[in-house]
C-alpha atoms as a PDB file:
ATOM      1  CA  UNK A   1      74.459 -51.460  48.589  1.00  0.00           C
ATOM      2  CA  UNK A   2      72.155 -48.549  48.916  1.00  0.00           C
ATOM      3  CA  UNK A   3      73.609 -46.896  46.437  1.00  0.00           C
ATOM      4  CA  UNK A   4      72.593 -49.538  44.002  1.00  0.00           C
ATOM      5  CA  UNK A   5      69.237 -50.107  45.247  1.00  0.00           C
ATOM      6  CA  UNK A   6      68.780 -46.189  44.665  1.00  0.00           C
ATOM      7  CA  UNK A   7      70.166 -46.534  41.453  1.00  0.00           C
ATOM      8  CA  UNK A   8      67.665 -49.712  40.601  1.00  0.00           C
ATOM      9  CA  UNK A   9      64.896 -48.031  41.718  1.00  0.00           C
ATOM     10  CA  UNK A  10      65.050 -44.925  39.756  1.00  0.00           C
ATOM     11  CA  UNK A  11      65.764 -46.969  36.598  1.00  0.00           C
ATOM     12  CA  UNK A  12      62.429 -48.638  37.301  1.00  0.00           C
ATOM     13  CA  UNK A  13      60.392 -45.932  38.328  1.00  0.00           C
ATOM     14  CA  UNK A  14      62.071 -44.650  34.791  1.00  0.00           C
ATOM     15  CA  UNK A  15      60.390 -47.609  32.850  1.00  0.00           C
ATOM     16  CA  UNK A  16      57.152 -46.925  34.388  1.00  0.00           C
ATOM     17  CA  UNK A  17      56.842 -43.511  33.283  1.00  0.00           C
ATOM     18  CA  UNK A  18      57.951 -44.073  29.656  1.00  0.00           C
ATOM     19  CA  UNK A  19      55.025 -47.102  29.092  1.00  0.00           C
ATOM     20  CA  UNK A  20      52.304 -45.134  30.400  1.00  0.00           C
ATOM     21  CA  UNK A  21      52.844 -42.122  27.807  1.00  0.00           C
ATOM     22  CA  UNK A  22      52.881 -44.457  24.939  1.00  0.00           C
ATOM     23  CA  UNK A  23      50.141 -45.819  25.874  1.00  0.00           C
ATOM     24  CA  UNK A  24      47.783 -42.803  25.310  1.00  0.00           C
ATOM     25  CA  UNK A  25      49.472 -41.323  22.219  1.00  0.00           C
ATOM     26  CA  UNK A  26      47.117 -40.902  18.951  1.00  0.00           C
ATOM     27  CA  UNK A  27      44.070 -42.303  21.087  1.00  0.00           C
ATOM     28  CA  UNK A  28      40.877 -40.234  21.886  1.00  0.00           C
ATOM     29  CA  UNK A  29      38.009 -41.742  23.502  1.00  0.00           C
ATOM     30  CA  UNK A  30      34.953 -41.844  21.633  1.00  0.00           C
ATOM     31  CA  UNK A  31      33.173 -39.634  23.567  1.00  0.00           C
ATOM     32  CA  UNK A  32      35.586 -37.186  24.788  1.00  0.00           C
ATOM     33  CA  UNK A  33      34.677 -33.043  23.922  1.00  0.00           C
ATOM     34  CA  UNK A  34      32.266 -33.941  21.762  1.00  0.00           C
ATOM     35  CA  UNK A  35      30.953 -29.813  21.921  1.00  0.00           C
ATOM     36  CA  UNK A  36      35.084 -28.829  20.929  1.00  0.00           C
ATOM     37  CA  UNK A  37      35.087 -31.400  17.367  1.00  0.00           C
ATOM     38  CA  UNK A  38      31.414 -29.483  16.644  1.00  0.00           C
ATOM     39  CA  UNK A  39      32.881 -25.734  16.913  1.00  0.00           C
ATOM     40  CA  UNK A  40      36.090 -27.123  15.006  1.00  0.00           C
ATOM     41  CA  UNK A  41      33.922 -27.630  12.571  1.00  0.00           C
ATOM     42  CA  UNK A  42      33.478 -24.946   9.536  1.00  0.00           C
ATOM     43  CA  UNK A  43      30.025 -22.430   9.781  1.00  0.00           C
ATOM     44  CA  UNK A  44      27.204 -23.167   7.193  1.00  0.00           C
ATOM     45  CA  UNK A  45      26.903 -20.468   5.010  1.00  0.00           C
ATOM     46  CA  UNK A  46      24.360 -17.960   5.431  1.00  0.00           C
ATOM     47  CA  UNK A  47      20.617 -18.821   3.945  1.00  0.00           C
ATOM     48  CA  UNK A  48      20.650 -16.623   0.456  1.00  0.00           C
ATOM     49  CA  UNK A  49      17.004 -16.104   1.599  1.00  0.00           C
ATOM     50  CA  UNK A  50      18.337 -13.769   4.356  1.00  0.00           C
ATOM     51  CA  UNK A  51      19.612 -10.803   3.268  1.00  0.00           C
ATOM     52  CA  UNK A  52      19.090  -7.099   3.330  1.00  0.00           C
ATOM     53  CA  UNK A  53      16.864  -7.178   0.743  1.00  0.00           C
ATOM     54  CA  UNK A  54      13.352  -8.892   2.127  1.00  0.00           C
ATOM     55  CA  UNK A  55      12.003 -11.961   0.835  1.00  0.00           C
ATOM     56  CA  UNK A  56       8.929 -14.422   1.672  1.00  0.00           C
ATOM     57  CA  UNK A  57      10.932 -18.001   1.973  1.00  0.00           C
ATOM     58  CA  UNK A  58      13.082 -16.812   4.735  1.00  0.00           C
ATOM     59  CA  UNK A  59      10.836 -17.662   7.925  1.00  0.00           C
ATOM     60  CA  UNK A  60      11.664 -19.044  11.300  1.00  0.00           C
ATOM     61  CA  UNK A  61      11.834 -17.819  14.499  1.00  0.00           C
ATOM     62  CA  UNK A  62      14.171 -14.579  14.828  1.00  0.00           C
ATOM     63  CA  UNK A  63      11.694 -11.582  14.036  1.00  0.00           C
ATOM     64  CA  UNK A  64      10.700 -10.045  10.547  1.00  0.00           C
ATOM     65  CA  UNK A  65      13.004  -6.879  11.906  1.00  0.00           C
ATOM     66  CA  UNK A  66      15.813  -9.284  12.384  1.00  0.00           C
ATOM     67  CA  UNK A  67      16.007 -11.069   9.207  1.00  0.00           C
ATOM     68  CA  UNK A  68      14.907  -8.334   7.027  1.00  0.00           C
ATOM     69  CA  UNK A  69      16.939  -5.306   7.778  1.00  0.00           C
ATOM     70  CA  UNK A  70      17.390  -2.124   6.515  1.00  0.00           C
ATOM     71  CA  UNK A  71      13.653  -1.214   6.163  1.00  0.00           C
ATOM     72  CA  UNK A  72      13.019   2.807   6.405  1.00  0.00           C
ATOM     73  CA  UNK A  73       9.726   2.818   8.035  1.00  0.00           C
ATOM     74  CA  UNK A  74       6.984   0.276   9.500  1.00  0.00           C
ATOM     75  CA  UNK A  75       3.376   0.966  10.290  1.00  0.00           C
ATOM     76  CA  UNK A  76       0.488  -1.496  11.382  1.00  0.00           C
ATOM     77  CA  UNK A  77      -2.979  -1.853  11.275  1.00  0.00           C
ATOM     78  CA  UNK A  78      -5.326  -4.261  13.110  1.00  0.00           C
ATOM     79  CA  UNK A  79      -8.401  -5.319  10.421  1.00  0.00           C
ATOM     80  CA  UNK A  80     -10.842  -8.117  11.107  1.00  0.00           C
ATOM     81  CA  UNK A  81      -9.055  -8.725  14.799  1.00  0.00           C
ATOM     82  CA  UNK A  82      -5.510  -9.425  12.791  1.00  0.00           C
ATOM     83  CA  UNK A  83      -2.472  -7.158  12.923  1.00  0.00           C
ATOM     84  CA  UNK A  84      -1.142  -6.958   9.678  1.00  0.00           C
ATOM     85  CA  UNK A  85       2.183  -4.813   9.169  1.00  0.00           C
ATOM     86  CA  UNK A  86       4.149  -2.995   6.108  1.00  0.00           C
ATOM     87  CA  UNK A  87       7.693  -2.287   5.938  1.00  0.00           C
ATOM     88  CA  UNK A  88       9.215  -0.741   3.395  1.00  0.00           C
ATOM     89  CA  UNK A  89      12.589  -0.431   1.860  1.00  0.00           C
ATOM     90  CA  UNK A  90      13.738   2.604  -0.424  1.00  0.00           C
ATOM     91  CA  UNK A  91      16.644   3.087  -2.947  1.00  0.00           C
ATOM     92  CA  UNK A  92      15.174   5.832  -4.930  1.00  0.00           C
ATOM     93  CA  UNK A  93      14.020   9.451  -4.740  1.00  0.00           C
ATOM     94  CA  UNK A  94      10.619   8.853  -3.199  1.00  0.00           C
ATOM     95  CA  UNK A  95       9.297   7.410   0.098  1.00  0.00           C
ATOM     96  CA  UNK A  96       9.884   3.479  -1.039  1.00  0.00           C
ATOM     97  CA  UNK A  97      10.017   1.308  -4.165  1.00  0.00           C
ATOM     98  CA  UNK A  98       9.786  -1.791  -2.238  1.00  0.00           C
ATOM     99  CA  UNK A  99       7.183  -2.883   0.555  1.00  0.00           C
ATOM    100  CA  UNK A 100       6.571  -6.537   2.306  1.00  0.00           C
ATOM    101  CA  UNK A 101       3.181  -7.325   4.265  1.00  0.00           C
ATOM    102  CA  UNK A 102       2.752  -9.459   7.054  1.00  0.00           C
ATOM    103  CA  UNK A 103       0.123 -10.636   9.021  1.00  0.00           C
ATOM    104  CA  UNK A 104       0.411 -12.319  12.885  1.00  0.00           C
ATOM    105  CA  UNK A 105       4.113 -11.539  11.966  1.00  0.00           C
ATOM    106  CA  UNK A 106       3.665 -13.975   9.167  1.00  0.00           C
ATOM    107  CA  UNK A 107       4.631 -12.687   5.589  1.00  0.00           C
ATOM    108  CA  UNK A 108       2.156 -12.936   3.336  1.00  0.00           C
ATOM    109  CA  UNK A 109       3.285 -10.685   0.634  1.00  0.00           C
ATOM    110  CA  UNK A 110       6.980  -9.064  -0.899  1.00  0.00           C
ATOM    111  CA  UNK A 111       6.256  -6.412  -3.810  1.00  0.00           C
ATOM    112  CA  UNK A 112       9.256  -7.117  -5.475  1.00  0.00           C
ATOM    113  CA  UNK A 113       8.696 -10.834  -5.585  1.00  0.00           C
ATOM    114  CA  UNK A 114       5.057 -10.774  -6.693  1.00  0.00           C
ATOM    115  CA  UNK A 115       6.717  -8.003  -9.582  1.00  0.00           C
ATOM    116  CA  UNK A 116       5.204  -5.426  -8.927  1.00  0.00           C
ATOM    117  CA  UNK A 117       7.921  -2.565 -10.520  1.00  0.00           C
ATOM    118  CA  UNK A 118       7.395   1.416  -9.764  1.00  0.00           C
ATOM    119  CA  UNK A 119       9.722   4.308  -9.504  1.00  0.00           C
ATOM    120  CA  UNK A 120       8.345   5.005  -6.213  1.00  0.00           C
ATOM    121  CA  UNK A 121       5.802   5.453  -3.483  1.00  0.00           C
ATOM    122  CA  UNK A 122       4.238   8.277  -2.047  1.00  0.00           C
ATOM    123  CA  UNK A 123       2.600   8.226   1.535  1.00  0.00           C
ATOM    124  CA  UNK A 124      -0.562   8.102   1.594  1.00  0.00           C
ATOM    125  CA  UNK A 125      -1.223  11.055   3.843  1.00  0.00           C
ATOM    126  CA  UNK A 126       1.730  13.301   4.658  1.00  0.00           C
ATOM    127  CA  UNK A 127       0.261  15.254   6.984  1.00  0.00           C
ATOM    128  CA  UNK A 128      -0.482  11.944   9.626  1.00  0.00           C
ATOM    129  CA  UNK A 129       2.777  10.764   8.293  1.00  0.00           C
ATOM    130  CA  UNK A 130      -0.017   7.427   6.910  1.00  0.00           C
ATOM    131  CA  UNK A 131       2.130   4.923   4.238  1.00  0.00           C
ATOM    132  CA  UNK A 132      -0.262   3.206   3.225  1.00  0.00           C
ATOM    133  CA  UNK A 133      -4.124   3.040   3.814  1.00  0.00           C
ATOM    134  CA  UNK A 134      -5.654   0.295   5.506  1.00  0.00           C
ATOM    135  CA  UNK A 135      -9.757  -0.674   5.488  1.00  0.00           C
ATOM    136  CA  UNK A 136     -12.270  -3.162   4.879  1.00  0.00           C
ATOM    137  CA  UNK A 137     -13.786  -3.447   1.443  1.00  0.00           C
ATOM    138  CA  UNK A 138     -15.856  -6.049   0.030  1.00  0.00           C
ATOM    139  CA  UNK A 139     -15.764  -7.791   3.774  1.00  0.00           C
ATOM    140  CA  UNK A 140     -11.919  -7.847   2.958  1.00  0.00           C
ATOM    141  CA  UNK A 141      -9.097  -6.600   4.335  1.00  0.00           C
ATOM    142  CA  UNK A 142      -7.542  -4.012   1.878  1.00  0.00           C
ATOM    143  CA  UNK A 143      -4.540  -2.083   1.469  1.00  0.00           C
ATOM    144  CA  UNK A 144      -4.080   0.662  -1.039  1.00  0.00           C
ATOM    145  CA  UNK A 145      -0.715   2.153  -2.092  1.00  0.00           C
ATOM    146  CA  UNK A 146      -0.281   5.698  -3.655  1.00  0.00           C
ATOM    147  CA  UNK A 147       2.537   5.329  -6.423  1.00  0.00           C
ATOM    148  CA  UNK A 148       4.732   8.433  -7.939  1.00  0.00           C
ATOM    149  CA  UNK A 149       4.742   6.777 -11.360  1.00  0.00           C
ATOM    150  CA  UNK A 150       1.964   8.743 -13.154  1.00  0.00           C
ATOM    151  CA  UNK A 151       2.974  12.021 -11.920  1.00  0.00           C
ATOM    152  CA  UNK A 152       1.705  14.512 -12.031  1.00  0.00           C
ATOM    153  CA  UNK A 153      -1.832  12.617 -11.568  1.00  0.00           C
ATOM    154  CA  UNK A 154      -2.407   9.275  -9.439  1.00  0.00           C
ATOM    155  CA  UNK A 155      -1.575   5.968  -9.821  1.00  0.00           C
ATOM    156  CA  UNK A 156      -2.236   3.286  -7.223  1.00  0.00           C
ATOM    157  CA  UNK A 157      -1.619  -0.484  -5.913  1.00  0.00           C
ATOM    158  CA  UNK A 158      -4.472  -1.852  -4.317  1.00  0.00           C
ATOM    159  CA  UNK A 159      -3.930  -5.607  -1.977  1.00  0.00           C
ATOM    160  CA  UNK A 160      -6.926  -7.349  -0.690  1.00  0.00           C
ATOM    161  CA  UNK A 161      -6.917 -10.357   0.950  1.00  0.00           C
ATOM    162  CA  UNK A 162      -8.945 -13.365  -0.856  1.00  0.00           C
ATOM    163  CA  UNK A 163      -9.210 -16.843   0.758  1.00  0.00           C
ATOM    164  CA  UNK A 164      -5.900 -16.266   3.175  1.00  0.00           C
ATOM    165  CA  UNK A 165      -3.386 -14.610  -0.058  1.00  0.00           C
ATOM    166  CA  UNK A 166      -3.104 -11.184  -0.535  1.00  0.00           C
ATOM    167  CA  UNK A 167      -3.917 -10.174  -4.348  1.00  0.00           C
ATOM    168  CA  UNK A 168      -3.384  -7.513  -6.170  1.00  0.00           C
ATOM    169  CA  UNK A 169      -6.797  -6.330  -7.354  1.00  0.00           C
ATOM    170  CA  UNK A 170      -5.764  -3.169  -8.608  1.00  0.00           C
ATOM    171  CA  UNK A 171      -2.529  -1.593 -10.226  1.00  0.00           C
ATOM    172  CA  UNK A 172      -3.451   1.155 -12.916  1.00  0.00           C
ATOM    173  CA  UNK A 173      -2.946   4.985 -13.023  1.00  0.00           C
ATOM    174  CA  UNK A 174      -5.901   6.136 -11.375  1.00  0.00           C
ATOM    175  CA  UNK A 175      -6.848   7.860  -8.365  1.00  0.00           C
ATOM    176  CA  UNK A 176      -8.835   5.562  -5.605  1.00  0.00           C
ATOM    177  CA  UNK A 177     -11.374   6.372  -3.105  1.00  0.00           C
ATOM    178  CA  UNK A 178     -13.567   4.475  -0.937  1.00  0.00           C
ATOM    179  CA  UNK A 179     -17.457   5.842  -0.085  1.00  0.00           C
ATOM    180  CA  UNK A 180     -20.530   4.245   0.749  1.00  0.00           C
ATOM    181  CA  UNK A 181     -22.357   5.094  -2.444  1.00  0.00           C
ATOM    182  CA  UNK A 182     -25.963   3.813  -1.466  1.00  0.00           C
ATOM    183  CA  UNK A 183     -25.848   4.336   2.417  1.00  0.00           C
ATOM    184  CA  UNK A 184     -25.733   0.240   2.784  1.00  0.00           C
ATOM    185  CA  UNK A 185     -23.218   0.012   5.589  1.00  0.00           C
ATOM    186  CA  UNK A 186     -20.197  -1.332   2.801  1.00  0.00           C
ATOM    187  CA  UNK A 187     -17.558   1.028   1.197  1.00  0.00           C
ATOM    188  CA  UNK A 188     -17.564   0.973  -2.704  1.00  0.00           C
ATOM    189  CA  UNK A 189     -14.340   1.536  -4.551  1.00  0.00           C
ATOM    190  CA  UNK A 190     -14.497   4.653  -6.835  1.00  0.00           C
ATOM    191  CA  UNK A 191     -11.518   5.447  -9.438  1.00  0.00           C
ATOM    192  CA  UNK A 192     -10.902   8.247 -11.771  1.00  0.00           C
ATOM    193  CA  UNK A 193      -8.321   9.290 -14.162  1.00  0.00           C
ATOM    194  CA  UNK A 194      -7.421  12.305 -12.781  1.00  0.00           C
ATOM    195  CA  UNK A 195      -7.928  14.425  -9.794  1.00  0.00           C
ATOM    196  CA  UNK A 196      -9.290  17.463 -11.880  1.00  0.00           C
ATOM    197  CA  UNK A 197      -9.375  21.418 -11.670  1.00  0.00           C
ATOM    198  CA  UNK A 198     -10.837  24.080 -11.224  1.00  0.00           C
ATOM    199  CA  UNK A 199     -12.845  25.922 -12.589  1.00  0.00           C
ATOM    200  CA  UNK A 200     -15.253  23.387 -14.318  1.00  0.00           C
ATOM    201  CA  UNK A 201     -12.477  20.588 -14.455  1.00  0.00           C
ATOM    202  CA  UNK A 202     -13.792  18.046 -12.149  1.00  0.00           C
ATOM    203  CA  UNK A 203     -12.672  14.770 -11.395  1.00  0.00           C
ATOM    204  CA  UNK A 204     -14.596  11.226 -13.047  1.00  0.00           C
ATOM    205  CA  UNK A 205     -14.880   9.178 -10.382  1.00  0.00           C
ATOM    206  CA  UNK A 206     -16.834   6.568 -11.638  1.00  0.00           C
ATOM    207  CA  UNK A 207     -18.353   3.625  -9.164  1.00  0.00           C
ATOM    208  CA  UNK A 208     -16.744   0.296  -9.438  1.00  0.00           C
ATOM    209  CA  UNK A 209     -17.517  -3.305  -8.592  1.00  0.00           C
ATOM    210  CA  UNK A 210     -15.515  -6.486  -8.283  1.00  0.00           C
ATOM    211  CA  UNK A 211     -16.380  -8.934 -10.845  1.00  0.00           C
ATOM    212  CA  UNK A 212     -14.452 -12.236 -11.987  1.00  0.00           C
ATOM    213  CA  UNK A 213     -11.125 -10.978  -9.659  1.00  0.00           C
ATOM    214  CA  UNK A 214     -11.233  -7.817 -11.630  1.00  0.00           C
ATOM    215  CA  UNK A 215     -12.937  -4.112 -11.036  1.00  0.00           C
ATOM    216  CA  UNK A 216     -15.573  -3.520 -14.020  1.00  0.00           C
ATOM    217  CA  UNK A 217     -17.387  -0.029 -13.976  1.00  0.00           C
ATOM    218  CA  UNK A 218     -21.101   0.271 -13.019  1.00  0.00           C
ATOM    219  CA  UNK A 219     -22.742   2.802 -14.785  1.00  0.00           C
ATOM    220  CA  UNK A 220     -25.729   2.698 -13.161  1.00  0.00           C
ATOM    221  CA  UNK A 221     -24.599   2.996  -9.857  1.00  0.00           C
ATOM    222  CA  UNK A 222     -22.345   5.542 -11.323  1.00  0.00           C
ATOM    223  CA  UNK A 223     -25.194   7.403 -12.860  1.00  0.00           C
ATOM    224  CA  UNK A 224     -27.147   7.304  -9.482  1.00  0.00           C
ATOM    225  CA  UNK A 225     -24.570   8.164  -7.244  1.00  0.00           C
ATOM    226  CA  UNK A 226     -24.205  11.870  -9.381  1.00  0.00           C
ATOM    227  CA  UNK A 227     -27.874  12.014  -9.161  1.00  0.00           C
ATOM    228  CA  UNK A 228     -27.617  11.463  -5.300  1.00  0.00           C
ATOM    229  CA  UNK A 229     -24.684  14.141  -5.284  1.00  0.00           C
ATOM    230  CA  UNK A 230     -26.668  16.869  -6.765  1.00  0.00           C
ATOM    231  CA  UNK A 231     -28.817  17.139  -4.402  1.00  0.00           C
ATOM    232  CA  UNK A 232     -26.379  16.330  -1.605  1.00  0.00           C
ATOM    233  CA  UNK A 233     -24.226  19.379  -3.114  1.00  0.00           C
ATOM    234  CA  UNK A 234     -26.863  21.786  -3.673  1.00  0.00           C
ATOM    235  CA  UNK A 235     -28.512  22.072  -0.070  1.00  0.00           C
ATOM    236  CA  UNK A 236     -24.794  22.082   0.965  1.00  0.00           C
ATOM    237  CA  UNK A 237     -24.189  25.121  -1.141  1.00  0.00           C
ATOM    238  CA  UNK A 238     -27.925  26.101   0.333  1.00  0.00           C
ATOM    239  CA  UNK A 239     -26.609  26.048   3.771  1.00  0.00           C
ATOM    240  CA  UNK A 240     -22.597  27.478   3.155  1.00  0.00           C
ATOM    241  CA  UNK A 241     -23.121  29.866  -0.061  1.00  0.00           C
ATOM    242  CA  UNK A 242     -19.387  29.890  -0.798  1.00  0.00           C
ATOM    243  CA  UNK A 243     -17.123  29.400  -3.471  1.00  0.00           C
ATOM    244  CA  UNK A 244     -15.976  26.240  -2.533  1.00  0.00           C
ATOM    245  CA  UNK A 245     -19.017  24.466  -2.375  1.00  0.00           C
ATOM    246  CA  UNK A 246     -20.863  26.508  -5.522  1.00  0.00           C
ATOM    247  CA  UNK A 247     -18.226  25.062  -7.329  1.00  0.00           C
ATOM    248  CA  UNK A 248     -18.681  21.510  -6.528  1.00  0.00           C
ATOM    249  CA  UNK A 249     -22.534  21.892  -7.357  1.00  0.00           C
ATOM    250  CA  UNK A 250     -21.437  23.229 -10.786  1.00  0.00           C
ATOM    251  CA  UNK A 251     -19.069  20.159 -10.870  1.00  0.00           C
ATOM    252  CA  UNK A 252     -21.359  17.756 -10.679  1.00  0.00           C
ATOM    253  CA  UNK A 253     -23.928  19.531 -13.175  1.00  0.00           C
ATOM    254  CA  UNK A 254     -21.146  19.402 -15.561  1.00  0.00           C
ATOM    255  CA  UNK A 255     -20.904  15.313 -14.916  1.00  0.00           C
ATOM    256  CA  UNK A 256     -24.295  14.690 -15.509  1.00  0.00           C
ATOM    257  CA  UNK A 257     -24.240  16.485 -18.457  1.00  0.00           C
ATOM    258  CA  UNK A 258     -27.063  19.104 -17.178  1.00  0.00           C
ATOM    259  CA  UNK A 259     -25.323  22.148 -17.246  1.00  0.00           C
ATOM    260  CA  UNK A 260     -28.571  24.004 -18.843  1.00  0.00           C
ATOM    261  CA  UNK A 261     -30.703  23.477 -15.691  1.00  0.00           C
ATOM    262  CA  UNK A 262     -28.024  25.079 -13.797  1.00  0.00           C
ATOM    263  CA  UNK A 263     -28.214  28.175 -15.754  1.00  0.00           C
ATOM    264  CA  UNK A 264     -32.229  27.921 -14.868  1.00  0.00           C
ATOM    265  CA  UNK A 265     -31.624  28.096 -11.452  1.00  0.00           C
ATOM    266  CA  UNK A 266     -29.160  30.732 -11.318  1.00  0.00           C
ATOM    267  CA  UNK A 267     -31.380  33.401 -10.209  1.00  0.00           C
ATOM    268  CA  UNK A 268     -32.054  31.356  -7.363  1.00  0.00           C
ATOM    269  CA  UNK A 269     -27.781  30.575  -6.968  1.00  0.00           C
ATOM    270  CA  UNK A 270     -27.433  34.361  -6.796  1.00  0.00           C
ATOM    271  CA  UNK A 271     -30.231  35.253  -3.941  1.00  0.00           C
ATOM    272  CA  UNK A 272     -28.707  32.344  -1.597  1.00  0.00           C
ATOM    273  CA  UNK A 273     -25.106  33.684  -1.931  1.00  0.00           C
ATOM    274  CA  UNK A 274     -26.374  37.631  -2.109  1.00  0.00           C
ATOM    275  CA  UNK A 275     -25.172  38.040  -4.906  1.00  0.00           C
ATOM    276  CA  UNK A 276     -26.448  39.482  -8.146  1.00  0.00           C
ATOM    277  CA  UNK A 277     -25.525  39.238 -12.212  1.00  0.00           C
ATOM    278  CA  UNK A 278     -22.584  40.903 -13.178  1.00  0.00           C
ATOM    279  CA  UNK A 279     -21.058  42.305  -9.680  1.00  0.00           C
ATOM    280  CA  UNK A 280     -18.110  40.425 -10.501  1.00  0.00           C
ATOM    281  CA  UNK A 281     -18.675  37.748  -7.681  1.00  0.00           C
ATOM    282  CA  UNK A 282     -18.305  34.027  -7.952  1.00  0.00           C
ATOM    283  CA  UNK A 283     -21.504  32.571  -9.250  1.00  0.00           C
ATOM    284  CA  UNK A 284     -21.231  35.528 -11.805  1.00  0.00           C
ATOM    285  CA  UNK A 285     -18.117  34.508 -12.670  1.00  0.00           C
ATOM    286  CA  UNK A 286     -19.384  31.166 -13.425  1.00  0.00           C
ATOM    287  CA  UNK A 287     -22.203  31.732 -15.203  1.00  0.00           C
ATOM    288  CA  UNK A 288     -20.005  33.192 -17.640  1.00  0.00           C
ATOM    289  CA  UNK A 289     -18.108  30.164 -18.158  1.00  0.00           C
ATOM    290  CA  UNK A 290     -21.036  28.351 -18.473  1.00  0.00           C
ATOM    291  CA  UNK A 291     -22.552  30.496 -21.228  1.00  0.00           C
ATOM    292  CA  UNK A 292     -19.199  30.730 -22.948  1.00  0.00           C
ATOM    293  CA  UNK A 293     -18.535  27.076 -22.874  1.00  0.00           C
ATOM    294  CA  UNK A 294     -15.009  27.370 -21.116  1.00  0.00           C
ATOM    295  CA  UNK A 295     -14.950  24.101 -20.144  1.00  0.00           C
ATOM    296  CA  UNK A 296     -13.918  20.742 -21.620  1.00  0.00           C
ATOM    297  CA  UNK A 297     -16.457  18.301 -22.888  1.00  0.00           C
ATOM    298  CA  UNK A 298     -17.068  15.466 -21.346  1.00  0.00           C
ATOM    299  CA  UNK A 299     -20.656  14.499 -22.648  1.00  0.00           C
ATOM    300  CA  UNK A 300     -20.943  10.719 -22.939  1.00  0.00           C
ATOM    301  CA  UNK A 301     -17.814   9.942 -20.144  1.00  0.00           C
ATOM    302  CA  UNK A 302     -19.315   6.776 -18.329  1.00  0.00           C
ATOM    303  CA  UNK A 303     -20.234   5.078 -21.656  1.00  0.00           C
ATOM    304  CA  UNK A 304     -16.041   5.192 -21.983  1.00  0.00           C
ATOM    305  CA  UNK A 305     -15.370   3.466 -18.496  1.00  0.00           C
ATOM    306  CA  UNK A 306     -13.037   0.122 -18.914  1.00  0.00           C
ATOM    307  CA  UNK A 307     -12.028  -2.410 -16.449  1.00  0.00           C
ATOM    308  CA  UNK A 308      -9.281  -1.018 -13.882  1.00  0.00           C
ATOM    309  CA  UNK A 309      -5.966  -3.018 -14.751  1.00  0.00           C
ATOM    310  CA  UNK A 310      -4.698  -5.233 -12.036  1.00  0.00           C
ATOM    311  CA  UNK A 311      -1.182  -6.310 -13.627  1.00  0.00           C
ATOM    312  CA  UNK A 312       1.468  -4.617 -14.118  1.00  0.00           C
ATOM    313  CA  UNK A 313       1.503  -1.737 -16.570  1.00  0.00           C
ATOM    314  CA  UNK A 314       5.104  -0.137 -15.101  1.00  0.00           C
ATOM    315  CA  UNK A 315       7.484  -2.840 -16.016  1.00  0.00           C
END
């Protein structure tokens, strides 16, 4: 009899076991692993917008470094109490052909996007190892760019920031400088052609003003600031008699188209650098130039000025 009630009681403790596994199999509970069936499912593919080449849709909150790799150099600069970087990218024989600029870590600005096209960049001082220079012009915060495209002479990108968008007020193959012309406190833009030689090769830098979102010439103010430089650049040569500085008084003669009152003051040139006609010295040398008309022409040059460009003229 025990035997048998063994043998019944296994063959229900059997039964038990076999209804309880059927009664789970193919059910899940609604809200069981909810996390796993997430990771089981497949990865959205990567934003097109982030890639190694920059671009001004892809925001969010990983950093400008992180979704823009691949940049060979970054620099900042704080203007107007705002922190405004560069970065640039390169895939050419010069220091970049690409740059992006943000502000507050915002990007405000992709080169290649806007289409702006060049073979290359230069910096803008290699000595301080400066990319790009950064000021305030016309109460705005500017950037300037120093291209390779025109070699051997300049030509130049120039950003400023109008009503919160940076603009490109300048793209033409000219060299740039920045100097307050009439001692007002604000920096004028001045642009010329070429960068000149010497001797009796000087540079045109002409004085221009923004007008209509473009840079027209002044010729007045152009006219005045040579007027302001000859006398600026003749006590100089007063005070350092040296080659150097003789020839940028003889520079600006040649601008103003006045070269024949300079050859009326040469006795007085030659007493302030002790030197005397024909003993072979620098202002000799000159004066021989002068009197054999080695030099190019340039009567009439600010009645030629245009408009600086501010599209695209290397596409």
């Amino acid at each position: 009899m025990r035997f048998v009630s063994f043998f019944i009681m296994l063959i229900f403790l059997a039964g038990c076991s076999s209804s309880g596994d059927n009664g789970n199999a193919g059910h899940t509970s609604p809200t069981e692993n909810p996390v796993s069936a997430v990771q089981a499912s497949p990865s959205p593919p990567a934003s097109p917008a982030v890639s190694a080449s920059p671009a001004v849709e892809a925001a969010g909150t990983a950093s400008i470094e992180d979704q823009y790799p691949g940049f060979v150099h970054k620099e900042s600069f704080d203007l107007n109490g705002q922190t405004y970087e560069v970065y640039y990218w390169n895939s050419g024989d010069f220091d970049y052909t690409q740059f992006v600029v943000a502000k507050n870590r915002e990007i405000l600005f992709d080169s290649k996007q806007q289409g702006l096209s060049f073979e290359g960049g230069d910096k803008f001082d290699q000595a301080k190892s400066i990319w790009a220079k950064a000021l305030i012009q016309n109460g705005r915060p500017t950037l300037l760019f120093s291209l390779a495209d025109n070699r051997p002479e300049s030509a130049t990108i120039v950003l400023e920031e109008i009503e919160g968008k940076l603009q490109v007020t300048v793209n033409d193959d000219v060299l740039l400088t920045y100097e307050d012309v009439d001692q007002d406190g604000e920096l004028e833009l001045l642009a010329s052609p070429y960068s000149g030689q010497v001797p009796l090769g000087p540079a045109l830098f002409a004085v221009y003003e923004f007008k209509n979102n473009q840079y027209i010439p002044n010729r007045a103010r152009t006219q005045q600031y040579y007027e302001n430089q000859l006398v600026i650049e003749e006590q100089h040569y007063k005070t350092e008699p040296e080659e150097s500085t003789f020839e940028s008084l003889m520079d600006v003669y040649l601008i103003l188209d006045r070269l024949d009152e300079a050859e009326a003051k040469f006795p007085e040139y030659y007493k302030w650098a002790g030197q005397t006609a024909g003993d072979g010295g620098f202002v000799s040398v000159y004066h021989k130039l002068i009197e054999a008309g080695t030099y190019d022409p340039i009567k009439g040059w600010m009645d030629k000025l245009k408009p600086l460009d501010h599209t695209s003229p290397h596409q």
